[in-house]
C-alpha atoms as a PDB file:
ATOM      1  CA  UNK A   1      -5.490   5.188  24.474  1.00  0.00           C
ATOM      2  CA  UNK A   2      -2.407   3.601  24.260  1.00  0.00           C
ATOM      3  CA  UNK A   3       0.632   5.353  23.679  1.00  0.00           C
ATOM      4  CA  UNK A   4       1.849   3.485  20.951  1.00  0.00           C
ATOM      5  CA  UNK A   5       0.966   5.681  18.255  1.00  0.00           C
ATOM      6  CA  UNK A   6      -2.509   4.399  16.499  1.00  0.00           C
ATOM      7  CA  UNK A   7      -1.005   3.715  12.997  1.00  0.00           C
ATOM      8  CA  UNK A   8       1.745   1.536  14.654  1.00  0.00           C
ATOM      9  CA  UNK A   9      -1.065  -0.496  16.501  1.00  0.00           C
ATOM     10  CA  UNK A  10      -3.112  -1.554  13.251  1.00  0.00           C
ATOM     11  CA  UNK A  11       0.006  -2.603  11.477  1.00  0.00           C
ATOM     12  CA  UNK A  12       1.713  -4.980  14.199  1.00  0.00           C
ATOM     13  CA  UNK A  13      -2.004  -6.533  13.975  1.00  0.00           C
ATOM     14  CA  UNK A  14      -2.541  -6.566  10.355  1.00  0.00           C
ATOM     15  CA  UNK A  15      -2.303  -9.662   8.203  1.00  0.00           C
ATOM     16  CA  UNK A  16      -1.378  -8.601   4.700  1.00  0.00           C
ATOM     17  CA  UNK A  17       0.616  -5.649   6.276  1.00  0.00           C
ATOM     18  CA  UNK A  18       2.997  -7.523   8.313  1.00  0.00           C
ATOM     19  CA  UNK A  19       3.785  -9.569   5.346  1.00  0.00           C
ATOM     20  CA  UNK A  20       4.088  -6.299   2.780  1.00  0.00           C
ATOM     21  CA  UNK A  21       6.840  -4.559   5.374  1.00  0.00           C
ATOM     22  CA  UNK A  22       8.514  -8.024   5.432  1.00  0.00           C
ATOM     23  CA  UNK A  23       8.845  -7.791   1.700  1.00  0.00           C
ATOM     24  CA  UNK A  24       9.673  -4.332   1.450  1.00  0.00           C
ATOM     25  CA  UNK A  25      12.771  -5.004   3.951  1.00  0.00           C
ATOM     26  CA  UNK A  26      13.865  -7.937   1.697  1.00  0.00           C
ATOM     27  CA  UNK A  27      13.783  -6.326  -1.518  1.00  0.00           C
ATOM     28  CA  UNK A  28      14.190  -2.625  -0.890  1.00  0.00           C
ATOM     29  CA  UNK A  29      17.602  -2.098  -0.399  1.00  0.00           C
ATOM     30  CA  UNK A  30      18.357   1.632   0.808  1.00  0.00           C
ATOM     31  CA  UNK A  31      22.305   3.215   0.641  1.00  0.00           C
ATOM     32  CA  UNK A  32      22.616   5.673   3.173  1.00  0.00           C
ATOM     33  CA  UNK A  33      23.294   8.637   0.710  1.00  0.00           C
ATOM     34  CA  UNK A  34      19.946   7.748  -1.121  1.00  0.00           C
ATOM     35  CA  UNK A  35      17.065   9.667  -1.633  1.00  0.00           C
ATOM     36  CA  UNK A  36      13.817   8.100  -1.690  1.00  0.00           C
ATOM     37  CA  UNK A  37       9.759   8.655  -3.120  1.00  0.00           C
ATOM     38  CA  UNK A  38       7.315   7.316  -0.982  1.00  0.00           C
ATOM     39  CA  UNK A  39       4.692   7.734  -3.523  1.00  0.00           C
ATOM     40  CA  UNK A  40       1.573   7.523  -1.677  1.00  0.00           C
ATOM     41  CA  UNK A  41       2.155   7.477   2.312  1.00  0.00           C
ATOM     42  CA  UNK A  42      -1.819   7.131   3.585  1.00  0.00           C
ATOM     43  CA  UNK A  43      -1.418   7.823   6.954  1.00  0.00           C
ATOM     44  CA  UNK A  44       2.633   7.200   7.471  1.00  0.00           C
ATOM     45  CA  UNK A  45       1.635   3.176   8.258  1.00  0.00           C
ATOM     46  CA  UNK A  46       4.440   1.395   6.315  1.00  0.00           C
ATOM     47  CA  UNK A  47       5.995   5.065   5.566  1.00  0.00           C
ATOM     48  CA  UNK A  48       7.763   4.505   9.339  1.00  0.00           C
ATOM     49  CA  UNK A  49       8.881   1.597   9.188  1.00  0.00           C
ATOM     50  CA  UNK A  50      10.480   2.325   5.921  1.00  0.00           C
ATOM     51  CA  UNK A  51      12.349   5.793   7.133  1.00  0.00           C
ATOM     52  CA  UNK A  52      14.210   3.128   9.377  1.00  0.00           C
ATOM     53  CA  UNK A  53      15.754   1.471   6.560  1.00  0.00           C
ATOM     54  CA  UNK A  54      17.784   4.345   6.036  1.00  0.00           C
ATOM     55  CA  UNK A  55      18.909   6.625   3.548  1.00  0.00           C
ATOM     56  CA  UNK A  56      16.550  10.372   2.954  1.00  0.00           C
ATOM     57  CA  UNK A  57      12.527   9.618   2.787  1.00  0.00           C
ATOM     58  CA  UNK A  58      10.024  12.312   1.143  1.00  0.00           C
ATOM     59  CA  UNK A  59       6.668  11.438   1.342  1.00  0.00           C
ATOM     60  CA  UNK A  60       3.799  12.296  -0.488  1.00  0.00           C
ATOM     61  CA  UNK A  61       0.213  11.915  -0.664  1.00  0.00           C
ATOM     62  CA  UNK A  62      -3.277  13.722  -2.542  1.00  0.00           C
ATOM     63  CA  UNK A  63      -5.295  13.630   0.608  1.00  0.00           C
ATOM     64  CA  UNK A  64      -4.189  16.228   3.140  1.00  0.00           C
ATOM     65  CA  UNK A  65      -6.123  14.372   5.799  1.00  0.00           C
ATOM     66  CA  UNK A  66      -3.421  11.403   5.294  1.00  0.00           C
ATOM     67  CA  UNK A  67      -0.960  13.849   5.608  1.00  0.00           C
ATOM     68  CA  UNK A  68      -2.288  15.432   8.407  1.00  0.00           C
ATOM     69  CA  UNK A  69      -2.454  11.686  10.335  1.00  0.00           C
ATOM     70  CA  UNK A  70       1.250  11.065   8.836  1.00  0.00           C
ATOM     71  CA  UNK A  71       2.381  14.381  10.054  1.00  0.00           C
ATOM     72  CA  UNK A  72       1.847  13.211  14.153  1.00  0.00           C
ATOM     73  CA  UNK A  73       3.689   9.849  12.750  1.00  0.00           C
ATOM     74  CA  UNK A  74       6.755  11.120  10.552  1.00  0.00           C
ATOM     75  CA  UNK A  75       7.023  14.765  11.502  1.00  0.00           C
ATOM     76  CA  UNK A  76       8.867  15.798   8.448  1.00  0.00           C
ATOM     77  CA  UNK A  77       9.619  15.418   4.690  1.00  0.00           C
ATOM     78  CA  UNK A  78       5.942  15.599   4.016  1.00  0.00           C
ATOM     79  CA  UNK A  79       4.432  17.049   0.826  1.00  0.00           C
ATOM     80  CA  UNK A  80       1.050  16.994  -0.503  1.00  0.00           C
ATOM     81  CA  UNK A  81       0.599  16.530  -4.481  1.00  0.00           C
ATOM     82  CA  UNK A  82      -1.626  17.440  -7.199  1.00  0.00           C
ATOM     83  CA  UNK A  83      -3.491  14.852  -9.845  1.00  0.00           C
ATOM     84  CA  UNK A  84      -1.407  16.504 -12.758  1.00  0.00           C
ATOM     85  CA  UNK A  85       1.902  15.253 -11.590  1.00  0.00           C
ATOM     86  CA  UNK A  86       4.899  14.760  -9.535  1.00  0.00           C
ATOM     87  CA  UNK A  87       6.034  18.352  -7.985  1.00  0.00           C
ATOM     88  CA  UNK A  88       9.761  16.973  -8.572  1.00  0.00           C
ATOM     89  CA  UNK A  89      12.780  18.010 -10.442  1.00  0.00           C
ATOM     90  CA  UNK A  90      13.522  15.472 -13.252  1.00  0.00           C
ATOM     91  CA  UNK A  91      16.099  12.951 -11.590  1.00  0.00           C
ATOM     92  CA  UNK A  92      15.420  14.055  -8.221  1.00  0.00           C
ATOM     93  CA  UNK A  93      15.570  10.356  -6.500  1.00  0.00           C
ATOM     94  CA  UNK A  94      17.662   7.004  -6.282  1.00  0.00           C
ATOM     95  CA  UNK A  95      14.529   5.268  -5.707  1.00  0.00           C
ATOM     96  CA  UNK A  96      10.681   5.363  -5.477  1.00  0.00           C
ATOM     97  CA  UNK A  97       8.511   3.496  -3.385  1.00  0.00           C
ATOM     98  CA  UNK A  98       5.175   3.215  -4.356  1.00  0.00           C
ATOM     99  CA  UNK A  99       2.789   0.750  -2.226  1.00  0.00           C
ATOM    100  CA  UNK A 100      -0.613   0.201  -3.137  1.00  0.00           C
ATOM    101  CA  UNK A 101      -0.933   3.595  -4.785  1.00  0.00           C
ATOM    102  CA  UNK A 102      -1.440   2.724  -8.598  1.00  0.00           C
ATOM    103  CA  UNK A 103      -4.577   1.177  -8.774  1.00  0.00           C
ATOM    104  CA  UNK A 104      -6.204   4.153  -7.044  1.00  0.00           C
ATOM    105  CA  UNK A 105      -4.846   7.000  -9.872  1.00  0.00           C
ATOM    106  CA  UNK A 106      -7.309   7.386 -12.721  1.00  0.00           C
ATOM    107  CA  UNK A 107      -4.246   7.964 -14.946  1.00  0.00           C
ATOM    108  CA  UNK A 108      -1.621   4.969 -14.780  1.00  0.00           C
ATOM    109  CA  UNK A 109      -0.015   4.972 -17.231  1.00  0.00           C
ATOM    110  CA  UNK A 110       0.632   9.256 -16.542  1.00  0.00           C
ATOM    111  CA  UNK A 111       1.750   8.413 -13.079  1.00  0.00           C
ATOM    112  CA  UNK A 112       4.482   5.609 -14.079  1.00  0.00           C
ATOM    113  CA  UNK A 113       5.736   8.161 -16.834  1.00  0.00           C
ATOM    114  CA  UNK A 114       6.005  10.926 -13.798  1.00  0.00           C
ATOM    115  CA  UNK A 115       7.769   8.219 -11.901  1.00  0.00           C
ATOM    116  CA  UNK A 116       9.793   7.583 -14.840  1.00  0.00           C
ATOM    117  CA  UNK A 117      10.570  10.776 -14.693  1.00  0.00           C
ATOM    118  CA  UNK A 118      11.545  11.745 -11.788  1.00  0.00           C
ATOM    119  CA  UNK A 119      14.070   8.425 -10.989  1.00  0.00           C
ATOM    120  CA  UNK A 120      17.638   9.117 -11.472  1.00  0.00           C
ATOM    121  CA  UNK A 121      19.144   7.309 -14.660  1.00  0.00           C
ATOM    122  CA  UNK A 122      19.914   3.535 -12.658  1.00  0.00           C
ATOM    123  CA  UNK A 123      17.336   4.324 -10.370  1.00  0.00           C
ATOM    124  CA  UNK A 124      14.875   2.036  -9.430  1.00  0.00           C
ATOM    125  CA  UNK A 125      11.101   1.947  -8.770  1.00  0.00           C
ATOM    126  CA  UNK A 126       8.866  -0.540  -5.856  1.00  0.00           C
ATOM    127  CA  UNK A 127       6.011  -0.849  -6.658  1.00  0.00           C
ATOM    128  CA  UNK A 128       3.034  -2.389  -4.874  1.00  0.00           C
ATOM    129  CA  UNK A 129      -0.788  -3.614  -6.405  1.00  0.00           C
ATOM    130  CA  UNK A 130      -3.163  -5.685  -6.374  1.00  0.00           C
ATOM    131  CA  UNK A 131      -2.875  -8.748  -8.391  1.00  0.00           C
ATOM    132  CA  UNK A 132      -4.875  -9.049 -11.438  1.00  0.00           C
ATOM    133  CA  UNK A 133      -4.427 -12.053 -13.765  1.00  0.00           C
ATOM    134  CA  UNK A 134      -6.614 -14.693 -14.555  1.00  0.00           C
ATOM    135  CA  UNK A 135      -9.676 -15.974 -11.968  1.00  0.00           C
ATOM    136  CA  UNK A 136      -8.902 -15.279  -8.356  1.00  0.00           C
ATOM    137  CA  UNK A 137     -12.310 -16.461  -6.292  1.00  0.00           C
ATOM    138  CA  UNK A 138     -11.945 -13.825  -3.732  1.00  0.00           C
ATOM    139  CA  UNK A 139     -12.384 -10.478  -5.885  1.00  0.00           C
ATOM    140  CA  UNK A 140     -15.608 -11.630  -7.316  1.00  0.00           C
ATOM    141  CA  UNK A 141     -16.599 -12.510  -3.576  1.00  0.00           C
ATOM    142  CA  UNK A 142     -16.130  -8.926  -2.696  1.00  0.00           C
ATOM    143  CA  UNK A 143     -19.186  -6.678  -4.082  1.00  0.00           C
ATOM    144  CA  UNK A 144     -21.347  -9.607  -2.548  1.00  0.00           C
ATOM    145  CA  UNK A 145     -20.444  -8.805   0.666  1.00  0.00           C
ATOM    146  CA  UNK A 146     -20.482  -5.143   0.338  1.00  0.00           C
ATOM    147  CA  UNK A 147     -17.346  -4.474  -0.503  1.00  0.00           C
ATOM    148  CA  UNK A 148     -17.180  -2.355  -4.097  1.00  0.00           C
ATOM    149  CA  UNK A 149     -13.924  -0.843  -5.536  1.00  0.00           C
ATOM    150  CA  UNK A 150     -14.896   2.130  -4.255  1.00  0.00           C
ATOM    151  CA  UNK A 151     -14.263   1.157  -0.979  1.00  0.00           C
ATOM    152  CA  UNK A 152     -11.179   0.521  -1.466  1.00  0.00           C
ATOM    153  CA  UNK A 153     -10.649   3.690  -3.356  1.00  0.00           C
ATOM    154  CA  UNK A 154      -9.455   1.850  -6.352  1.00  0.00           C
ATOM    155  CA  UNK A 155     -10.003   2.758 -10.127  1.00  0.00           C
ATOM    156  CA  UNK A 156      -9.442  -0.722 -11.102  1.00  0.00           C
ATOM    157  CA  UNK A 157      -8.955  -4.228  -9.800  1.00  0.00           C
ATOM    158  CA  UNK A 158      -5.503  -4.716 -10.178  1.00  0.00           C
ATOM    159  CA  UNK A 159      -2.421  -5.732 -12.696  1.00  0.00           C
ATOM    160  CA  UNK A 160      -0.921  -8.404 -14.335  1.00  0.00           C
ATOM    161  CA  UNK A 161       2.717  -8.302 -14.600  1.00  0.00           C
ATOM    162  CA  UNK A 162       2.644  -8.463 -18.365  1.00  0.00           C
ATOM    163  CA  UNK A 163       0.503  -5.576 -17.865  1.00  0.00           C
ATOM    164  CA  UNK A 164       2.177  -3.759 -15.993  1.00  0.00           C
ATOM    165  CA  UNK A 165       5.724  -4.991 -17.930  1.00  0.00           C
ATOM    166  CA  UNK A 166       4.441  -2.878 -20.844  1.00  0.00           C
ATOM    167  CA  UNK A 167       2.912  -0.043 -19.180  1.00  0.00           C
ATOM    168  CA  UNK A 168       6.710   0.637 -17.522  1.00  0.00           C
ATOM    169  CA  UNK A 169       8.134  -0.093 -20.532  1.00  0.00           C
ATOM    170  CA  UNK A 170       6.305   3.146 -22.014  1.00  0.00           C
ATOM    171  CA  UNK A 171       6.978   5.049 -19.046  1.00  0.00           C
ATOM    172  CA  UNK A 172      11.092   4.162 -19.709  1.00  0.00           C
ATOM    173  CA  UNK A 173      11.941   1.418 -17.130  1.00  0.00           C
ATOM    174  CA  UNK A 174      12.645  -2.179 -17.517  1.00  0.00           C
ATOM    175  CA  UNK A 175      10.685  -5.098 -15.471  1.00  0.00           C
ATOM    176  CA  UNK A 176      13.684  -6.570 -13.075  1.00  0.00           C
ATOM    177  CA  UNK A 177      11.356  -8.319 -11.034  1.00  0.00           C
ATOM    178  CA  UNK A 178       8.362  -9.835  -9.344  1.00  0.00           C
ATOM    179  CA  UNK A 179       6.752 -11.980  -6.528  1.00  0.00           C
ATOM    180  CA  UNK A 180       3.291 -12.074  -5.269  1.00  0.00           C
ATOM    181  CA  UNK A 181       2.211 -12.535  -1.820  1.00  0.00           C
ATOM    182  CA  UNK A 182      -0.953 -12.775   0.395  1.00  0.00           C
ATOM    183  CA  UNK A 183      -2.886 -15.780  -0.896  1.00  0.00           C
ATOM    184  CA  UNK A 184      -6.119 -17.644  -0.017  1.00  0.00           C
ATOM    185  CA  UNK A 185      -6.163 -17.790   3.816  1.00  0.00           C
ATOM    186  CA  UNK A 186      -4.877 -13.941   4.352  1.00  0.00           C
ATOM    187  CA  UNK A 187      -6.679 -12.746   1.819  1.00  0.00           C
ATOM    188  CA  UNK A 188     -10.117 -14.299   2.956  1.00  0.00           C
ATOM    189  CA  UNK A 189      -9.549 -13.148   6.362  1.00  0.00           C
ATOM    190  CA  UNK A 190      -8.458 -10.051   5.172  1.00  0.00           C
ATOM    191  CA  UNK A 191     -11.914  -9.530   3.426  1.00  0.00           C
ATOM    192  CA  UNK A 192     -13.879 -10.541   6.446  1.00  0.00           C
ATOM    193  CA  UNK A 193     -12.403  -7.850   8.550  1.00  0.00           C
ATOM    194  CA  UNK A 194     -12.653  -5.478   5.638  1.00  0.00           C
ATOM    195  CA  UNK A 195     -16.515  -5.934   5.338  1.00  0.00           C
ATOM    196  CA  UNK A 196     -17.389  -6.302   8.914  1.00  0.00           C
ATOM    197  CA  UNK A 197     -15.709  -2.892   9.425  1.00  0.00           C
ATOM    198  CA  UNK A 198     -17.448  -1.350   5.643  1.00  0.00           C
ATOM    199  CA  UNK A 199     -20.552  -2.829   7.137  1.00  0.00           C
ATOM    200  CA  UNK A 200     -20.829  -2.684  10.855  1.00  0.00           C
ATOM    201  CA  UNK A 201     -18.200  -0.409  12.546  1.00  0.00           C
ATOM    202  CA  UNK A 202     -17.571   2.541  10.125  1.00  0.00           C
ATOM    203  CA  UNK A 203     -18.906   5.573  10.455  1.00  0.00           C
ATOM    204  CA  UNK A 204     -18.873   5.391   6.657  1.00  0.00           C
ATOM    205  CA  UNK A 205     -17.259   9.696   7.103  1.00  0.00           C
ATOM    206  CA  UNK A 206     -18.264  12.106   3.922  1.00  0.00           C
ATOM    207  CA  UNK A 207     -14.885  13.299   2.589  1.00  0.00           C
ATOM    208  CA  UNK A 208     -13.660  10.551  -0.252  1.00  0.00           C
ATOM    209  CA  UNK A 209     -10.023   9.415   0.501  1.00  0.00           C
ATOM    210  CA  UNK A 210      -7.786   8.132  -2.543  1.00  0.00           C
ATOM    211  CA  UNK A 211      -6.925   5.027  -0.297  1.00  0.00           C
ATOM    212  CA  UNK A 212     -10.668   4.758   0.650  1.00  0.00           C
ATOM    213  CA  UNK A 213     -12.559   3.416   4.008  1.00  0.00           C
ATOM    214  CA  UNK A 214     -11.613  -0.010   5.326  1.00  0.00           C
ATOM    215  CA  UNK A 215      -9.664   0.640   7.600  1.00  0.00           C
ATOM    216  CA  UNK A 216      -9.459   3.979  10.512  1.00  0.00           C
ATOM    217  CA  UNK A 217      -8.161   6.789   8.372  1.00  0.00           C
ATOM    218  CA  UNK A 218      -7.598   9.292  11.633  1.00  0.00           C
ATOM    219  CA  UNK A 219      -6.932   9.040  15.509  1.00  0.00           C
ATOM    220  CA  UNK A 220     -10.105  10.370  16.154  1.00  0.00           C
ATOM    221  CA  UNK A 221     -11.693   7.034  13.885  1.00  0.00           C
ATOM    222  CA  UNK A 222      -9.165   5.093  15.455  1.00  0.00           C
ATOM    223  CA  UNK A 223      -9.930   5.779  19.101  1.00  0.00           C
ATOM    224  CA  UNK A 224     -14.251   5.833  18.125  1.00  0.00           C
ATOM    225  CA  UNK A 225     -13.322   1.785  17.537  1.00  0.00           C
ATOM    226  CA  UNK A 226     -11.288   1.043  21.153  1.00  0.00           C
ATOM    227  CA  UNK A 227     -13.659  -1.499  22.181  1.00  0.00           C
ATOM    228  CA  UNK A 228     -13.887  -3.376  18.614  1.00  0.00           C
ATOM    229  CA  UNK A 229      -9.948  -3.308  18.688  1.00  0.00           C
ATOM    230  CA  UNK A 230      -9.211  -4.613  21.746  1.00  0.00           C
ATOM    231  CA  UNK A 231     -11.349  -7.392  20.730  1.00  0.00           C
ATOM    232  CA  UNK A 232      -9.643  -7.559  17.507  1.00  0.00           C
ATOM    233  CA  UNK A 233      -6.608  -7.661  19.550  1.00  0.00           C
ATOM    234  CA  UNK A 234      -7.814 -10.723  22.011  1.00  0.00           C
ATOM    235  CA  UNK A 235      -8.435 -13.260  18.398  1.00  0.00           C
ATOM    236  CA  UNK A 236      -5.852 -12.093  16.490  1.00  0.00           C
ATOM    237  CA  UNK A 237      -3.184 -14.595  17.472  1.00  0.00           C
ATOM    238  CA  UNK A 238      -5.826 -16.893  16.066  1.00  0.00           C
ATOM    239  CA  UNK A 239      -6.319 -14.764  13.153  1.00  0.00           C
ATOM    240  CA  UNK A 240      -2.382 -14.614  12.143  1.00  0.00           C
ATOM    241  CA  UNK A 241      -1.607 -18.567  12.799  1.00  0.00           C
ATOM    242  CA  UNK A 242      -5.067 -19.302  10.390  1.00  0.00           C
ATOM    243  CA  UNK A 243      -3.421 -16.917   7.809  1.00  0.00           C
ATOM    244  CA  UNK A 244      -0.029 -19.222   7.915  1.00  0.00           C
ATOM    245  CA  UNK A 245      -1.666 -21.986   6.465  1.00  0.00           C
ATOM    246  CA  UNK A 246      -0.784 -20.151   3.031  1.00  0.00           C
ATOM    247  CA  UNK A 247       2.599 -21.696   3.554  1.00  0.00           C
ATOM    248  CA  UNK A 248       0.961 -24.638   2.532  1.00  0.00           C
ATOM    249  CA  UNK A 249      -0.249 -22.863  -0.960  1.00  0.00           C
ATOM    250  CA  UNK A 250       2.876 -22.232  -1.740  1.00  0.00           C
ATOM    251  CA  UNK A 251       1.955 -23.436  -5.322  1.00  0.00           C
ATOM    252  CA  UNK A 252      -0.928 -20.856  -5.485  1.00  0.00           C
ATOM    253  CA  UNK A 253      -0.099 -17.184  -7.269  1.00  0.00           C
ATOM    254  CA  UNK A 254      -0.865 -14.383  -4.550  1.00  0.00           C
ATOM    255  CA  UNK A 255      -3.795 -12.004  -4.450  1.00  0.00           C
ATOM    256  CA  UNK A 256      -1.306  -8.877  -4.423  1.00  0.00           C
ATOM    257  CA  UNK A 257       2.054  -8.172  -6.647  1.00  0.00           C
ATOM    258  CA  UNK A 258       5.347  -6.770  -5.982  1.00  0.00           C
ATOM    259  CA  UNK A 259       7.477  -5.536  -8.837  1.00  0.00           C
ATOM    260  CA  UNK A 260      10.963  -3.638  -9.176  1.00  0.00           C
ATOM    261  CA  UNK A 261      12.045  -1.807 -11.953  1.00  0.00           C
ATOM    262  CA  UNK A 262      14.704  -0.293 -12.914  1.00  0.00           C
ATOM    263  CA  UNK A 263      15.788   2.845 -15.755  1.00  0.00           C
ATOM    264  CA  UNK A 264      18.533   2.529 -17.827  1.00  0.00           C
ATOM    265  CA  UNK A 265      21.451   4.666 -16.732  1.00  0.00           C
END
């Protein structure tokens, strides 16, 4: 296999992903004396990329097989938590950074409190979920072509940002901010290479991961699927200049949502 590790290699050729980091490096913004959550690592995919914005990174995940593929990734600062809550002092961190994590806890409201509080007083909160508000054609495409919540490992289909406005309002922070991102084009080609890999390439493995199956969720998965990638790799030039005609939607609300909060000092 390459030696590019295999987590770097899906996200240099991921569509939604590329465009998540670049928001992440535009809106997180990382002193070098902070100390940061990343609530929800998977396997380390976006977690590296964000360690080289600076500043002190812990992250954490439920699944110890994530943490065992993040562990080859981020070597350190790696710490496995329970359903029942944060294993944090109160105050603990400047910041939290919580991508795509939310919508697979079966308590959300519970997990924003725990956020809540463990933030320092001025401390803010990234958070990262699917987009939930009003009719978007694509998520009741989904289950037609195989691809269930469960899949995804998700409890629910997304948030609204009123939603989600009062639900951190209850857990003690403030709404600062939002933007959505990924819309028709990325998000339809996104769901064809979700369900041909659900349907056709998976080896569909027994253990249940929060973050689910549509995607390789170890090396060993990874490296079963060499021959599907590197043709994966051949189109996907293709692939990413189709997905920039959203440029042209720029009118249309995305399929995914990016919010920062922030609690009172």
């Amino acid at each position: 296999m390459d030696a590019v590790p295999w987590q770097i290699q899906i996200v240099k050729r991921s569509l939604k992903k590329k465009e998540k980091l670049g928001l992440i490096r535009k809106h997180v913004r990382v002193k070098p004396g902070d100390l940061v959550l990343d609530l929800g690592c998977a396997q380390g995919i976006l977690s590296y990329f964000m360690r080289r914005m600076g500043g002190t990174w812990i992250s954490t995940d439920l699944d110890l097989t994530n943490l065992k593929s993040s562990r080859a990734l981020l070597k350190t600062n790696l710490v496995q938590m329970g359903v029942a809550g944060l294993p944090f002092k109160d105050g603990a961190f400047d910041q939290v950074v919580c991508p795509d994590y939310l919508e697979h806890v079966d308590d959300d409201a519970g997990t924003l409190a725990e956020i809540g509080r463990v933030l320092k007083p001025g401390g803010r909160l990234i958070l990262i979920a699917p987009h939930a508000d009003g009719f978007f054609l694509l998520q009741k495409i989904r289950p037609a072509v195989g691809l269930k919540l469960e899949f995804y490992g998700h409890k629910r289909e997304g948030y609204s940002v009123s939603g989600l406005r009062a639900l951190l309002e209850r857990a003690g922070m403030n709404l600062a901010g939002h933007v959505t991102y990924s819309r028709f084009f990325t998000e339809i080609l996104e769901l064809i290479l979700n369900a041909l890999y659900v349907n056709f390439l998976s080896a569909k493995p027994q253990s249940r991961l929060r973050d689910g199956h549509i995607r390789p969720s170890t090396s060993d998965e990874f490296a079963s699927q060499k021959k599907a990638f590197g043709l994966y790799k051949f189109i996907y030039p293709f692939l990413w200049t189709a997905s920039r005609l959203d440029t042209l939607l720029f009118f249309q609300r995305g399929y995914a949502l990016m919010i920062w909060a922030d609690k009172p000092p």
